[in-house]
N, C-alpha and C. Protein backbone atom coordinates (compact mmCIF):
# COMPACT_ATOMS: atom_id res chain seq x y z
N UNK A 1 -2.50 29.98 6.08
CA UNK A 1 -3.03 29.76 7.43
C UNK A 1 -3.60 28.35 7.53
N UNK A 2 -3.30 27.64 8.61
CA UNK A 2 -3.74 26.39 8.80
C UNK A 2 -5.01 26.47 9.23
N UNK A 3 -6.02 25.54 8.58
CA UNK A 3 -7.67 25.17 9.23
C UNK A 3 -7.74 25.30 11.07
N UNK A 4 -6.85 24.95 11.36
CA UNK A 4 -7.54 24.96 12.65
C UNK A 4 -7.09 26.29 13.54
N UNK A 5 -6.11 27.11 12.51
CA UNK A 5 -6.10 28.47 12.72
C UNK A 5 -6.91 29.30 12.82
N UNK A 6 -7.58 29.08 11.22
CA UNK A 6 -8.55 29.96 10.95
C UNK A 6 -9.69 29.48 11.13
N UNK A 7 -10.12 28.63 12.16
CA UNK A 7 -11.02 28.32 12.98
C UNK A 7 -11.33 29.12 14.51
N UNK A 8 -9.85 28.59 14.36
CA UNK A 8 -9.59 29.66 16.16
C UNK A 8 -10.10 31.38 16.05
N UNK A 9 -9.63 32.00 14.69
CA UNK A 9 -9.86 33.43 14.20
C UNK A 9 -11.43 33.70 14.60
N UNK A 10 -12.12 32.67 13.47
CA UNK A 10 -13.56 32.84 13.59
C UNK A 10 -14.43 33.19 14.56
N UNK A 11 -13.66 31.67 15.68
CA UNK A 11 -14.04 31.69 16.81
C UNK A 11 -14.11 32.75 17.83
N UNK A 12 -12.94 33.54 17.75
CA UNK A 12 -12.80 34.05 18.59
C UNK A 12 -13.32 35.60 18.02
N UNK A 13 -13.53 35.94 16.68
CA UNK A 13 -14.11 36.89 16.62
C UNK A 13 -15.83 37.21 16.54
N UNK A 14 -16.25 35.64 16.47
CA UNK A 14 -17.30 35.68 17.12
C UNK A 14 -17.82 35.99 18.34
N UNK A 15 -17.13 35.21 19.48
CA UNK A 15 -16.99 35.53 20.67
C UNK A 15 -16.57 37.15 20.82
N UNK A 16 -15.96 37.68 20.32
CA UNK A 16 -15.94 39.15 20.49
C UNK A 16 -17.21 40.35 20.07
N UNK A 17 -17.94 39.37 19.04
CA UNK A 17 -19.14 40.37 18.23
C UNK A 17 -19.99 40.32 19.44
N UNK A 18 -20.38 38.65 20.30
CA UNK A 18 -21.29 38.69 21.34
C UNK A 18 -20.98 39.43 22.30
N UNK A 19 -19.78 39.48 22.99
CA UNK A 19 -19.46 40.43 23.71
C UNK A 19 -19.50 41.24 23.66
N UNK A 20 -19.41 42.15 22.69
CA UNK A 20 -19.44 43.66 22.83
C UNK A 20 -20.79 43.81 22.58
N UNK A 21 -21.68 42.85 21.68
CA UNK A 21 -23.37 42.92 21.75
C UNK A 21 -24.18 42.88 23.24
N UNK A 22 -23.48 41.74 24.11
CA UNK A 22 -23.76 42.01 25.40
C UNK A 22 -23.63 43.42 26.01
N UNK A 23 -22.09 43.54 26.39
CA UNK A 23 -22.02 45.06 27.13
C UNK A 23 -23.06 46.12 26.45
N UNK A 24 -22.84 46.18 25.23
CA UNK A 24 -23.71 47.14 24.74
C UNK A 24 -25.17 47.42 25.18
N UNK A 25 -25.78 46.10 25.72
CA UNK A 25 -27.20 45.97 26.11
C UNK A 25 -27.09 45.46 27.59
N UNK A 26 -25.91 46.16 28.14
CA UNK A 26 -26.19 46.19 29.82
C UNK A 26 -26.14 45.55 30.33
N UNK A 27 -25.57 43.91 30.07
CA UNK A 27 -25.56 42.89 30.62
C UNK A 27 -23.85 42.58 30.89
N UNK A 28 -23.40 43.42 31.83
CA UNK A 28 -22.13 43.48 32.23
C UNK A 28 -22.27 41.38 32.78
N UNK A 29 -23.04 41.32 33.59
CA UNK A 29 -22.57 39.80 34.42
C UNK A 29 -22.69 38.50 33.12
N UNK A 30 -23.04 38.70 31.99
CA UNK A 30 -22.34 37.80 31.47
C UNK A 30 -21.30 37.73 30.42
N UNK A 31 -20.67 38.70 31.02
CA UNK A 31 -19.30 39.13 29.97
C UNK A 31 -18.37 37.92 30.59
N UNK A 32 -17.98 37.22 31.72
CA UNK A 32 -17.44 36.65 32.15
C UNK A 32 -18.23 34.99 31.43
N UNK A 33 -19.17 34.81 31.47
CA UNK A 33 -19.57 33.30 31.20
C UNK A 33 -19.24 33.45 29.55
N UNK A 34 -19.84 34.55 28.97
CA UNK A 34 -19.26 34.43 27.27
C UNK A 34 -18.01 34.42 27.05
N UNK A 35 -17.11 35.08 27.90
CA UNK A 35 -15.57 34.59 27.67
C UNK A 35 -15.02 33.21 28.07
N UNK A 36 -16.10 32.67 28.54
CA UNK A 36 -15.58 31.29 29.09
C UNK A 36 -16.38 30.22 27.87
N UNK A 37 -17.37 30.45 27.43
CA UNK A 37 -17.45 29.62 26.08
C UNK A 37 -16.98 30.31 25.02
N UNK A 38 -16.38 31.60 24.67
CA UNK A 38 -16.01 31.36 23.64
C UNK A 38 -14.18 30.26 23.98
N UNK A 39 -13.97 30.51 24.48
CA UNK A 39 -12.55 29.59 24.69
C UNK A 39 -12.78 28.11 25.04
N UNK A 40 -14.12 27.93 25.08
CA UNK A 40 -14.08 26.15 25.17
C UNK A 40 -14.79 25.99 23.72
N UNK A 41 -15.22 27.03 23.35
CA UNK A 41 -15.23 26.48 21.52
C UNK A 41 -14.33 26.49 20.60
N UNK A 42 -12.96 27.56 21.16
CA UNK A 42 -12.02 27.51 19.98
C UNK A 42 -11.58 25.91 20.52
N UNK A 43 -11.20 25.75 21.95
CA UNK A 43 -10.45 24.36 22.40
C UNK A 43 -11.62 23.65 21.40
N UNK A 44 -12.69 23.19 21.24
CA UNK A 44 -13.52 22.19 20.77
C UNK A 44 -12.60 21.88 18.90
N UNK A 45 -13.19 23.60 18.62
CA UNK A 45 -12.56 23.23 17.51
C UNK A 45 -10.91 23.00 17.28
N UNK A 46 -10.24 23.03 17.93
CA UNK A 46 -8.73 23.05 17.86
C UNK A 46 -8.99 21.41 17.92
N UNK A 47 -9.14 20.67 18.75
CA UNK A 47 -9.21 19.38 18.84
C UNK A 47 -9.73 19.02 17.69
N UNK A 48 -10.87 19.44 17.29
CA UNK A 48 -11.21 18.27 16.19
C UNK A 48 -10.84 18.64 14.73
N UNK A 49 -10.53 20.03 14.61
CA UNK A 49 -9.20 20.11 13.48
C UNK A 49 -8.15 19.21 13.56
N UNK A 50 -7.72 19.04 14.81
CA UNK A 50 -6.48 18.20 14.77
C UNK A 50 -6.44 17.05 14.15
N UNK A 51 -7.93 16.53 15.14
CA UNK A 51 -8.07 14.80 14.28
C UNK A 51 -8.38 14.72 13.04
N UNK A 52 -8.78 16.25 12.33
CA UNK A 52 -9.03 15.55 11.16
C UNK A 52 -7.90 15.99 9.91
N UNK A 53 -7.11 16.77 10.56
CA UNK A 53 -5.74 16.53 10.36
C UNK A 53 -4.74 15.26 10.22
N UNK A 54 -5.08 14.17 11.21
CA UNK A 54 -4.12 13.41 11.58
C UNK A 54 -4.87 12.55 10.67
N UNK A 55 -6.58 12.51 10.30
CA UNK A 55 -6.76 11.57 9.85
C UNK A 55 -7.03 11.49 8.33
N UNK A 56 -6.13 12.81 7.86
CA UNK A 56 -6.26 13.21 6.66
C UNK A 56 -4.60 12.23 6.17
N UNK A 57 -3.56 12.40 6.68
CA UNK A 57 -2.17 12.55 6.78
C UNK A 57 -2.27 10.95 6.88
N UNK A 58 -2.97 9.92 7.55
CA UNK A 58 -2.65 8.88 8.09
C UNK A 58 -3.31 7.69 6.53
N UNK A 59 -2.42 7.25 5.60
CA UNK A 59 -2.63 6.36 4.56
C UNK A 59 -2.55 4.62 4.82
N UNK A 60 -3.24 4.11 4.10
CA UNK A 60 -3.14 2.59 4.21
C UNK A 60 -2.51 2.45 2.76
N UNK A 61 -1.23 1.55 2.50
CA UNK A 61 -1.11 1.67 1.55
C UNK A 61 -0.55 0.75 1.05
N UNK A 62 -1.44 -0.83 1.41
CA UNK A 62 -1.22 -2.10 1.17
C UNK A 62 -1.55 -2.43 -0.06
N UNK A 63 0.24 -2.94 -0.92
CA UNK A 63 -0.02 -3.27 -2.19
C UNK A 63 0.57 -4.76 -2.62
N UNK A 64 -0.44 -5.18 -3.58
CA UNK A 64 0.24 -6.67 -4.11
C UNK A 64 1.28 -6.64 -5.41
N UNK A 65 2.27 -7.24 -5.69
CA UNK A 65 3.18 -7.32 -6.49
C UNK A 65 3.35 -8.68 -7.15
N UNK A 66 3.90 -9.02 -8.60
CA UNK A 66 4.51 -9.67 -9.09
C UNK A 66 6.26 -10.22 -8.60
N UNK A 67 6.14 -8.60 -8.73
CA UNK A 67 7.71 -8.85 -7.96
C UNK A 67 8.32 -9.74 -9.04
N UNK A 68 9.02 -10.91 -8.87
CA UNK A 68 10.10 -10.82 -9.95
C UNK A 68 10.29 -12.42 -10.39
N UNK A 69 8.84 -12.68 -10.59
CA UNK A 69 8.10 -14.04 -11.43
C UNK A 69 8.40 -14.01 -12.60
N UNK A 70 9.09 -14.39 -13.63
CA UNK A 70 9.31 -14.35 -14.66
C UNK A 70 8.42 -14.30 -15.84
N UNK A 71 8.41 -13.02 -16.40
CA UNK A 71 7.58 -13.20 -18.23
C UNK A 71 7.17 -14.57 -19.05
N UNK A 72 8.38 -15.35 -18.81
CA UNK A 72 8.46 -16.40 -19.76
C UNK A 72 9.53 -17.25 -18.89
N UNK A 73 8.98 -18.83 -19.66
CA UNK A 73 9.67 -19.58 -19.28
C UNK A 73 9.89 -21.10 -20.06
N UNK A 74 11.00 -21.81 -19.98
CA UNK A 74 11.08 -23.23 -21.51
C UNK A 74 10.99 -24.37 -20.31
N UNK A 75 10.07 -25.07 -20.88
CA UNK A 75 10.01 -26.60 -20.79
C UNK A 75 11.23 -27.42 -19.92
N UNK A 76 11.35 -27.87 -19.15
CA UNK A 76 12.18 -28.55 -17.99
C UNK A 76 13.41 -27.67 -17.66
N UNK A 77 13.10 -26.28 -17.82
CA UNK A 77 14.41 -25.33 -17.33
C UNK A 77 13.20 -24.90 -16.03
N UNK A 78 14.49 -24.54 -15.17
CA UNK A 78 14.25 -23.82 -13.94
C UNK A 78 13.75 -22.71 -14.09
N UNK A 79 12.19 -22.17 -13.32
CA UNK A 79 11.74 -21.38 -13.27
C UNK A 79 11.47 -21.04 -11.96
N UNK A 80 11.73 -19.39 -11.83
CA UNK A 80 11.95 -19.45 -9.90
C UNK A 80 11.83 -17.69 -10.59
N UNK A 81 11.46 -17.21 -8.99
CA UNK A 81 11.25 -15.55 -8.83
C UNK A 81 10.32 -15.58 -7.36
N UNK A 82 9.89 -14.26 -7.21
CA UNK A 82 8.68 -14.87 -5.78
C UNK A 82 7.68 -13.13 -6.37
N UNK A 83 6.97 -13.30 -5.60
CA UNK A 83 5.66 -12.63 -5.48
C UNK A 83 5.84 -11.68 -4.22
N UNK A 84 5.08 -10.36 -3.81
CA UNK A 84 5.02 -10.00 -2.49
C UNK A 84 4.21 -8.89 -1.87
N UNK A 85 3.68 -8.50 -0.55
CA UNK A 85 2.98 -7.21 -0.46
C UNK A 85 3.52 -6.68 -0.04
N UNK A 86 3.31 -5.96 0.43
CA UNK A 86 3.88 -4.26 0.83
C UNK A 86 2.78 -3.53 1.31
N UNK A 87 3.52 -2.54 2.51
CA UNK A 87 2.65 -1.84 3.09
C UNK A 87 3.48 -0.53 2.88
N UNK A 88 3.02 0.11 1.99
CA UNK A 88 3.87 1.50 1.33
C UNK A 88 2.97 2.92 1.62
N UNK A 89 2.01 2.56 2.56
CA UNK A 89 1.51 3.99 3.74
C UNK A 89 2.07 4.64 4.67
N UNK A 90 1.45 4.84 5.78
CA UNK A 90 1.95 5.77 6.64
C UNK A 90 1.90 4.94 8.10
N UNK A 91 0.79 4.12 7.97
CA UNK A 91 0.43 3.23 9.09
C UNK A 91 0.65 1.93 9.15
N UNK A 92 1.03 0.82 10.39
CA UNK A 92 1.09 -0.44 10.21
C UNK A 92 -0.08 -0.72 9.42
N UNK A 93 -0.23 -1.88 8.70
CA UNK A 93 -1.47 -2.69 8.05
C UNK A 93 -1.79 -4.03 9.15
N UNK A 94 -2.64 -4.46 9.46
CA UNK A 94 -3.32 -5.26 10.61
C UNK A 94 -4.13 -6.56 10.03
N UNK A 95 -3.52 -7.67 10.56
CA UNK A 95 -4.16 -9.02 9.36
C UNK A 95 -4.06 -9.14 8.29
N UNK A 96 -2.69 -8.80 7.79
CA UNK A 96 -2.45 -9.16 6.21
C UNK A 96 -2.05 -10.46 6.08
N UNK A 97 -2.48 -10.92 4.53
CA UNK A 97 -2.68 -12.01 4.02
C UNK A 97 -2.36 -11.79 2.52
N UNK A 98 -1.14 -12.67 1.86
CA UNK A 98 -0.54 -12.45 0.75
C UNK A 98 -0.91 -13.49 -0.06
N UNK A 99 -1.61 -13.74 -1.18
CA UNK A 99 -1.55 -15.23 -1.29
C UNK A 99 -1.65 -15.03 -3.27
N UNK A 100 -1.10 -15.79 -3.88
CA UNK A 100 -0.50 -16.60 -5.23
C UNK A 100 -1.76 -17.33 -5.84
N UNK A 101 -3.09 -16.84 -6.81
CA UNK A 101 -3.73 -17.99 -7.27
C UNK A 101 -3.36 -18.05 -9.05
N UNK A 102 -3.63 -19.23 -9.41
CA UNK A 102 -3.33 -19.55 -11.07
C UNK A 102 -1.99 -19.93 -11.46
N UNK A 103 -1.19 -20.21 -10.77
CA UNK A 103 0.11 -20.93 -10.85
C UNK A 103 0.05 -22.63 -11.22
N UNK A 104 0.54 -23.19 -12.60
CA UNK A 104 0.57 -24.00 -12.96
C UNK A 104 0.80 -25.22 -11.59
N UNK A 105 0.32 -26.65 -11.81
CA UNK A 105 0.52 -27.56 -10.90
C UNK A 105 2.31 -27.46 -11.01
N UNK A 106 2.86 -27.46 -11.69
CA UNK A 106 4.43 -27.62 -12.12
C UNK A 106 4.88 -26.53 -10.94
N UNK A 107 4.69 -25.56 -10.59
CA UNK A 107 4.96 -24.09 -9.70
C UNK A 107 4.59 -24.52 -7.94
N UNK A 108 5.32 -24.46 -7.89
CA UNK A 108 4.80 -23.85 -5.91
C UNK A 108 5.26 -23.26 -5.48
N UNK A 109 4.86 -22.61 -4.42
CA UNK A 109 5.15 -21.56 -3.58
C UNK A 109 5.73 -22.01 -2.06
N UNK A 110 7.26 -21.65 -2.27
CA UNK A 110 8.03 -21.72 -0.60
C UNK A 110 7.09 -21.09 0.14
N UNK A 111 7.87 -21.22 1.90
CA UNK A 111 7.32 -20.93 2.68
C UNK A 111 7.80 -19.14 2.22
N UNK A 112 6.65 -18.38 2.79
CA UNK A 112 6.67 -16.99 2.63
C UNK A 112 7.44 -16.09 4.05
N UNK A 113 8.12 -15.24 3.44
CA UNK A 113 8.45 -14.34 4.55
C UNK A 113 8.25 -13.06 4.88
N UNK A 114 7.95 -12.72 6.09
CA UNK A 114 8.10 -13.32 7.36
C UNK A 114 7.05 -14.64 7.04
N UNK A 115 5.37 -14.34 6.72
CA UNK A 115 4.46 -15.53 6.81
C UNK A 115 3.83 -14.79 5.69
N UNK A 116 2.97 -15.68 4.92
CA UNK A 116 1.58 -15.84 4.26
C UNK A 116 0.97 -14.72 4.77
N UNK A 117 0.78 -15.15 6.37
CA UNK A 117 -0.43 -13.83 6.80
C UNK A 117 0.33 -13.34 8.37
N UNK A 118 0.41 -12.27 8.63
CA UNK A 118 1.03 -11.52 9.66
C UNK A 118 0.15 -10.85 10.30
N UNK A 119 0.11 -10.18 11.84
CA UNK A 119 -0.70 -9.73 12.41
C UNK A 119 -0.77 -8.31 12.32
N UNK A 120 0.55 -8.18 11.67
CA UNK A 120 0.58 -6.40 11.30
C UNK A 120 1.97 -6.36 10.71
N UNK A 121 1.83 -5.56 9.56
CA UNK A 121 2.94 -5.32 8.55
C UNK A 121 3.22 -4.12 8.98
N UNK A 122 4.63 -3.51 9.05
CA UNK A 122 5.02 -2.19 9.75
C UNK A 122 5.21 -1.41 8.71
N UNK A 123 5.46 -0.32 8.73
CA UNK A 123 5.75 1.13 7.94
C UNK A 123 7.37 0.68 7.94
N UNK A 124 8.22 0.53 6.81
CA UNK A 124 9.38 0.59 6.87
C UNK A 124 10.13 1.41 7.44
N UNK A 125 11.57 1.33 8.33
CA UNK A 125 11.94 2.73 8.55
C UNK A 125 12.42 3.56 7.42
N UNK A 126 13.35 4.88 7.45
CA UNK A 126 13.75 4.96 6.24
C UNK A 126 14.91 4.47 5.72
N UNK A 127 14.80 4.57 4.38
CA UNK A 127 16.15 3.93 3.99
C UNK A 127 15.98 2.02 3.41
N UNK A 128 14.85 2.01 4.27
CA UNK A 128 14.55 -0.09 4.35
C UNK A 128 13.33 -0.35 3.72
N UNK A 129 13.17 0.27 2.51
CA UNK A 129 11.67 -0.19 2.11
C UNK A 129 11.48 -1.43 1.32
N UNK A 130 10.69 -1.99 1.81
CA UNK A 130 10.83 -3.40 0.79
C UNK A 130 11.69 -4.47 1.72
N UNK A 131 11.70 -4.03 3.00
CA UNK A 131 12.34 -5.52 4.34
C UNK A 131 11.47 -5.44 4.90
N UNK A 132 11.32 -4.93 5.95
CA UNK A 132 10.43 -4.94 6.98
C UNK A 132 8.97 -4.65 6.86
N UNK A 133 8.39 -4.34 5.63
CA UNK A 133 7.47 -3.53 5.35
C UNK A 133 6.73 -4.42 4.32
N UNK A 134 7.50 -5.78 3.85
CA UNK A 134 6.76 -6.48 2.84
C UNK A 134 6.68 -7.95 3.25
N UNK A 135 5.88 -9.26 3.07
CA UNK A 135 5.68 -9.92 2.80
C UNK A 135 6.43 -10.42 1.36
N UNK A 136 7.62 -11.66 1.46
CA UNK A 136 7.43 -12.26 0.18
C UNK A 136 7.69 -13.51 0.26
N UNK A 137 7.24 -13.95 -1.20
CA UNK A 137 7.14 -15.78 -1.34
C UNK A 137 7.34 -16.07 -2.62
N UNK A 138 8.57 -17.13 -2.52
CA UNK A 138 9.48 -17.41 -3.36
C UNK A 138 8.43 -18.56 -4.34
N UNK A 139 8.97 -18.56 -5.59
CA UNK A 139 8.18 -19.65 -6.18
C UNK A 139 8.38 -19.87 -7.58
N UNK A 140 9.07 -21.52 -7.54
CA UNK A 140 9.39 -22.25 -8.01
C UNK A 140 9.08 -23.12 -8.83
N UNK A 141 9.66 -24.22 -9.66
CA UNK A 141 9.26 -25.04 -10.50
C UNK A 141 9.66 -25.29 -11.79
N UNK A 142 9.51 -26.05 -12.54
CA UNK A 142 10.23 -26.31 -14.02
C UNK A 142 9.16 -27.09 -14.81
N UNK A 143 8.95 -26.25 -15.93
CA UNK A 143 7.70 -26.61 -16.57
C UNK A 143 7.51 -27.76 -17.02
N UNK A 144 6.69 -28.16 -17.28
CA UNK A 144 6.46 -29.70 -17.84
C UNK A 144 5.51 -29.12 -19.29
N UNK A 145 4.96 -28.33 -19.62
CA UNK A 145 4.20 -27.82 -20.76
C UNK A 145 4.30 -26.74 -21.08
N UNK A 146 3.77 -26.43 -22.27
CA UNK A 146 3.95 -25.04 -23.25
C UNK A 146 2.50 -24.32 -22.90
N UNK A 147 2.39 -23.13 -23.27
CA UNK A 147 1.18 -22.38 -23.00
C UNK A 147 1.47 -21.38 -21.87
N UNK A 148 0.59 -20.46 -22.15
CA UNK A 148 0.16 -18.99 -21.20
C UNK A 148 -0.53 -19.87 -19.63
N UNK A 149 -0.41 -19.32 -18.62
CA UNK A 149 -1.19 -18.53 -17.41
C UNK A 149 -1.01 -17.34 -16.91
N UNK A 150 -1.97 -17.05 -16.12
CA UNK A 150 -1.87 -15.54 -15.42
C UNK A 150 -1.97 -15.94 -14.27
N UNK A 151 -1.21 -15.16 -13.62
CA UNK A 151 -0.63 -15.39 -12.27
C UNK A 151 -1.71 -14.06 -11.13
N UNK A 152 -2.53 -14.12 -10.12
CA UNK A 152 -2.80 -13.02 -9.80
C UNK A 152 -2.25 -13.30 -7.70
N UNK A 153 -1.85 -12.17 -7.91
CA UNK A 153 -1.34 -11.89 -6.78
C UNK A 153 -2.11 -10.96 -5.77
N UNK A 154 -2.64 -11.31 -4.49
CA UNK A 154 -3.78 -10.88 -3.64
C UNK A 154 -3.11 -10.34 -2.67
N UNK A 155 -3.16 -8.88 -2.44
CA UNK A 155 -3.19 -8.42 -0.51
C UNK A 155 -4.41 -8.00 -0.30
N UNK A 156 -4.64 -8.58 1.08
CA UNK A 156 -5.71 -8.17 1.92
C UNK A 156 -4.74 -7.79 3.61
N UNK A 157 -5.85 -6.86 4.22
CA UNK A 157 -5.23 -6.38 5.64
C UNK A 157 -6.25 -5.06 5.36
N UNK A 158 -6.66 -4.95 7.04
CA UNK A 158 -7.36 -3.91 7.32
C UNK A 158 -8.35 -3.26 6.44
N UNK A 159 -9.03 -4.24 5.70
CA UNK A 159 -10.48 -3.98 5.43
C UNK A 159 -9.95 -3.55 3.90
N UNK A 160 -9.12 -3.30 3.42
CA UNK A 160 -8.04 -3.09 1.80
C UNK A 160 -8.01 -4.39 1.44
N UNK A 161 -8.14 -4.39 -0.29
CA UNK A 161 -7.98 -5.22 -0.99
C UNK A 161 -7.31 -4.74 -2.18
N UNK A 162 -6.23 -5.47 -2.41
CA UNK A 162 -5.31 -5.00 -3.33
C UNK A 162 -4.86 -6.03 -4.49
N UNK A 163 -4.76 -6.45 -5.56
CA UNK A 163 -5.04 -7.38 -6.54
C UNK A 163 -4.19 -6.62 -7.85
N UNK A 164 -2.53 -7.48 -7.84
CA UNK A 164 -2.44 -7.52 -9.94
C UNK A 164 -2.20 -8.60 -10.21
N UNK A 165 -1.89 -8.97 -11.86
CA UNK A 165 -2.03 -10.02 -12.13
C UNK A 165 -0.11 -9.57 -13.27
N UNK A 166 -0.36 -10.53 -13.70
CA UNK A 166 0.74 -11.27 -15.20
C UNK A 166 0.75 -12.28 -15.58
N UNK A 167 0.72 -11.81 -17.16
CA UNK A 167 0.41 -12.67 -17.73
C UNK A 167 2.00 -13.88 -18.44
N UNK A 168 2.19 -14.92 -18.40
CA UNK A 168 3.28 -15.87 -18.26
C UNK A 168 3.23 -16.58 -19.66
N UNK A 169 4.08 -17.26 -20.51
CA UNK A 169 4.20 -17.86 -21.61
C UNK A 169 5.35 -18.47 -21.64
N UNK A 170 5.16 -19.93 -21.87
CA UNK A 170 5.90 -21.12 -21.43
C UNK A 170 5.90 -21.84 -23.05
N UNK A 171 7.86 -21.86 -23.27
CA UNK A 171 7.80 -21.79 -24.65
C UNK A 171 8.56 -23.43 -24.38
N UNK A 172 8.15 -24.32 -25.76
CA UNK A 172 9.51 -25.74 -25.94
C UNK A 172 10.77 -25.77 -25.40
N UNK A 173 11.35 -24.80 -26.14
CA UNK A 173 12.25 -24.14 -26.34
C UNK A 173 13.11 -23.35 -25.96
N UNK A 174 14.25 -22.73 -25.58
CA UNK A 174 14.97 -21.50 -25.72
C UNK A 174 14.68 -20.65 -26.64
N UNK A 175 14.79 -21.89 -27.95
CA UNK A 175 15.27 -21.29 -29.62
C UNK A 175 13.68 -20.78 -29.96
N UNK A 176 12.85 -21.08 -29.38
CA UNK A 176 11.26 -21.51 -29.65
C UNK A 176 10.91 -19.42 -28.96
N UNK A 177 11.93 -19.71 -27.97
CA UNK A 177 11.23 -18.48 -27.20
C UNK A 177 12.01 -16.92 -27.88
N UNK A 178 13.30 -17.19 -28.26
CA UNK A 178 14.20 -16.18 -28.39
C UNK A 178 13.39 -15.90 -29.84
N UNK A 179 12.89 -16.97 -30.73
CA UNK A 179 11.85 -16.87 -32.13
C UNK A 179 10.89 -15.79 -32.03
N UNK A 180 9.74 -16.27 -31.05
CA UNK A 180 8.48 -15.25 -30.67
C UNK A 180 9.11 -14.00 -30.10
N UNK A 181 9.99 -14.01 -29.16
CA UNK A 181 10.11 -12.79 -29.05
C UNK A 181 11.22 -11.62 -30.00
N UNK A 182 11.42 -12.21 -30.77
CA UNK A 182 12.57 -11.78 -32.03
C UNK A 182 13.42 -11.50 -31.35
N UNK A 183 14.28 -12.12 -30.20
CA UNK A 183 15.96 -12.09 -30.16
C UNK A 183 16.69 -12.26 -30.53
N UNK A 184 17.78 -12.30 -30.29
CA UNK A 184 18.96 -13.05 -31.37
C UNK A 184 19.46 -14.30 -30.02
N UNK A 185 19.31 -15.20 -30.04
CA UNK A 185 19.74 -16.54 -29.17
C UNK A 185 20.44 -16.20 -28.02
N UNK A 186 21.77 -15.06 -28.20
CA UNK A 186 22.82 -15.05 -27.25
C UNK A 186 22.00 -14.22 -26.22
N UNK A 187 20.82 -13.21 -26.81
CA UNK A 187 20.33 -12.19 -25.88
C UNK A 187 19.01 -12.73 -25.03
N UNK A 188 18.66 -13.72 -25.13
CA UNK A 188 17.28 -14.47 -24.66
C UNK A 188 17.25 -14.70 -23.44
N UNK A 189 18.16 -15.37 -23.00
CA UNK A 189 18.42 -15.65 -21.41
C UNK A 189 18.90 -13.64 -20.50
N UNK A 190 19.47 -13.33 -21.19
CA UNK A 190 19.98 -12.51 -20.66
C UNK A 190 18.33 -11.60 -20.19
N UNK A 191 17.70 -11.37 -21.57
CA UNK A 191 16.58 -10.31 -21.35
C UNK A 191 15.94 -11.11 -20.72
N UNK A 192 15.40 -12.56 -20.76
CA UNK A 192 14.40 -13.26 -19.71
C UNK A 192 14.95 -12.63 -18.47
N UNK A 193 16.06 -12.81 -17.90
CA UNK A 193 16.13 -12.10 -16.26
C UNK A 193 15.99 -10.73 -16.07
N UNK A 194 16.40 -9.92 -17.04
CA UNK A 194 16.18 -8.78 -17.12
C UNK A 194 14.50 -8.17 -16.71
N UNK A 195 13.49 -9.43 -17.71
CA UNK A 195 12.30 -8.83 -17.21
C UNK A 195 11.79 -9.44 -16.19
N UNK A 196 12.30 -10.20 -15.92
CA UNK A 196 11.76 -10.86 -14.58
C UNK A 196 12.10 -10.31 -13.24
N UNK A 197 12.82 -8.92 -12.90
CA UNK A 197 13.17 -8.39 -12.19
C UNK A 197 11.90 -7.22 -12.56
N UNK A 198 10.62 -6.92 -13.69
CA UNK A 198 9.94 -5.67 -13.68
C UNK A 198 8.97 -5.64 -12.35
């Protein structure tokens, strides 16, 4: 039985205990006014079951991503992937803002699509999740040095704050990188794209 069923039940068998407590004690003339509030209390409660129905059902579910920035990356080779949010609720998200901090000076970030910050991110339809429903921004560059950063990736919209990070390692090398990560040479490039799609 749904809550605002077995609200209506209550209701109305309350309204029946008073009533028959009335007649019982001779007060035939307000058998008519107690049947008229008990039916504007089930309506009361039917309504606000509803809303809190709708506002049980209704999710915000603005998230930040890595998206498909690469693990690793060698010294004057091309490094490229993008970052992005997503609104993976039930409801548009309102003033979102996607934004990239800790990215080496060597890295920048294209223009983002649709924008950086939008006035409302929609609920994808079905079938399209991850077009219409996300923010992303491409980002580029070719290292000039060796060493780790962490990359953290920010959504904000509608009062949500959503925040991950990854962590990046920028090797000499190919031969330098396929080493640390114990590949065998031919498989290095291959698995670098591989994880750069996690």
């Amino acid at each position: 039985m749904l809550a605002s069923q077995f609200f209506l039940v209550v209701a109305k068998r309350v309204g029946n205990q008073v009533l028959s407590s009335s007649e019982h004690k001779g007060l035939p003339m307000l058998v008519p006014t107690l049947r008229r509030m008990r039916f504007i209390l089930a309506s009361l409660l039917l309504v606000a079951m509803t809303g809190l129905a709708a506002t049980a059902t209704a999710t915000v579910g603005l998230t930040a991503s890595v998206g498909t920035v690469p693990l690793s990356g060698v010294v004057g080779a091309t490094y490229s992937g993008s970052f992005q949010c997503s609104n993976s609720g039930t409801e548009p998200v309102t003033n979102v803002t996607c934004v990239a901090t800790g990215l080496p000076s060597w890295a920048s970030v294209a223009t983002c699509s649709p924008s950086v910050s939008v006035a409302s991110l929609p609920v994808a339809p079905p079938g399209l999740a991850g077009i219409f429903d996300t923010i992303r921004c491409p980002v580029t560059g070719a290292p000039t040095g060796t060493g780790p950063f962490t990359l953290t990736v920010t959504a904000i919209g509608d009062g949500v704050t959503h925040v991950t990070t990854r962590s990046v390692r920028i090797y000499s090398t190919a031969t330098a990188m396929d080493a640390t990560l114990n590949l065998p040479p031919a498989l290095g490039a291959v698995v670098t794209r591989y994880e750069s799609r996690a």
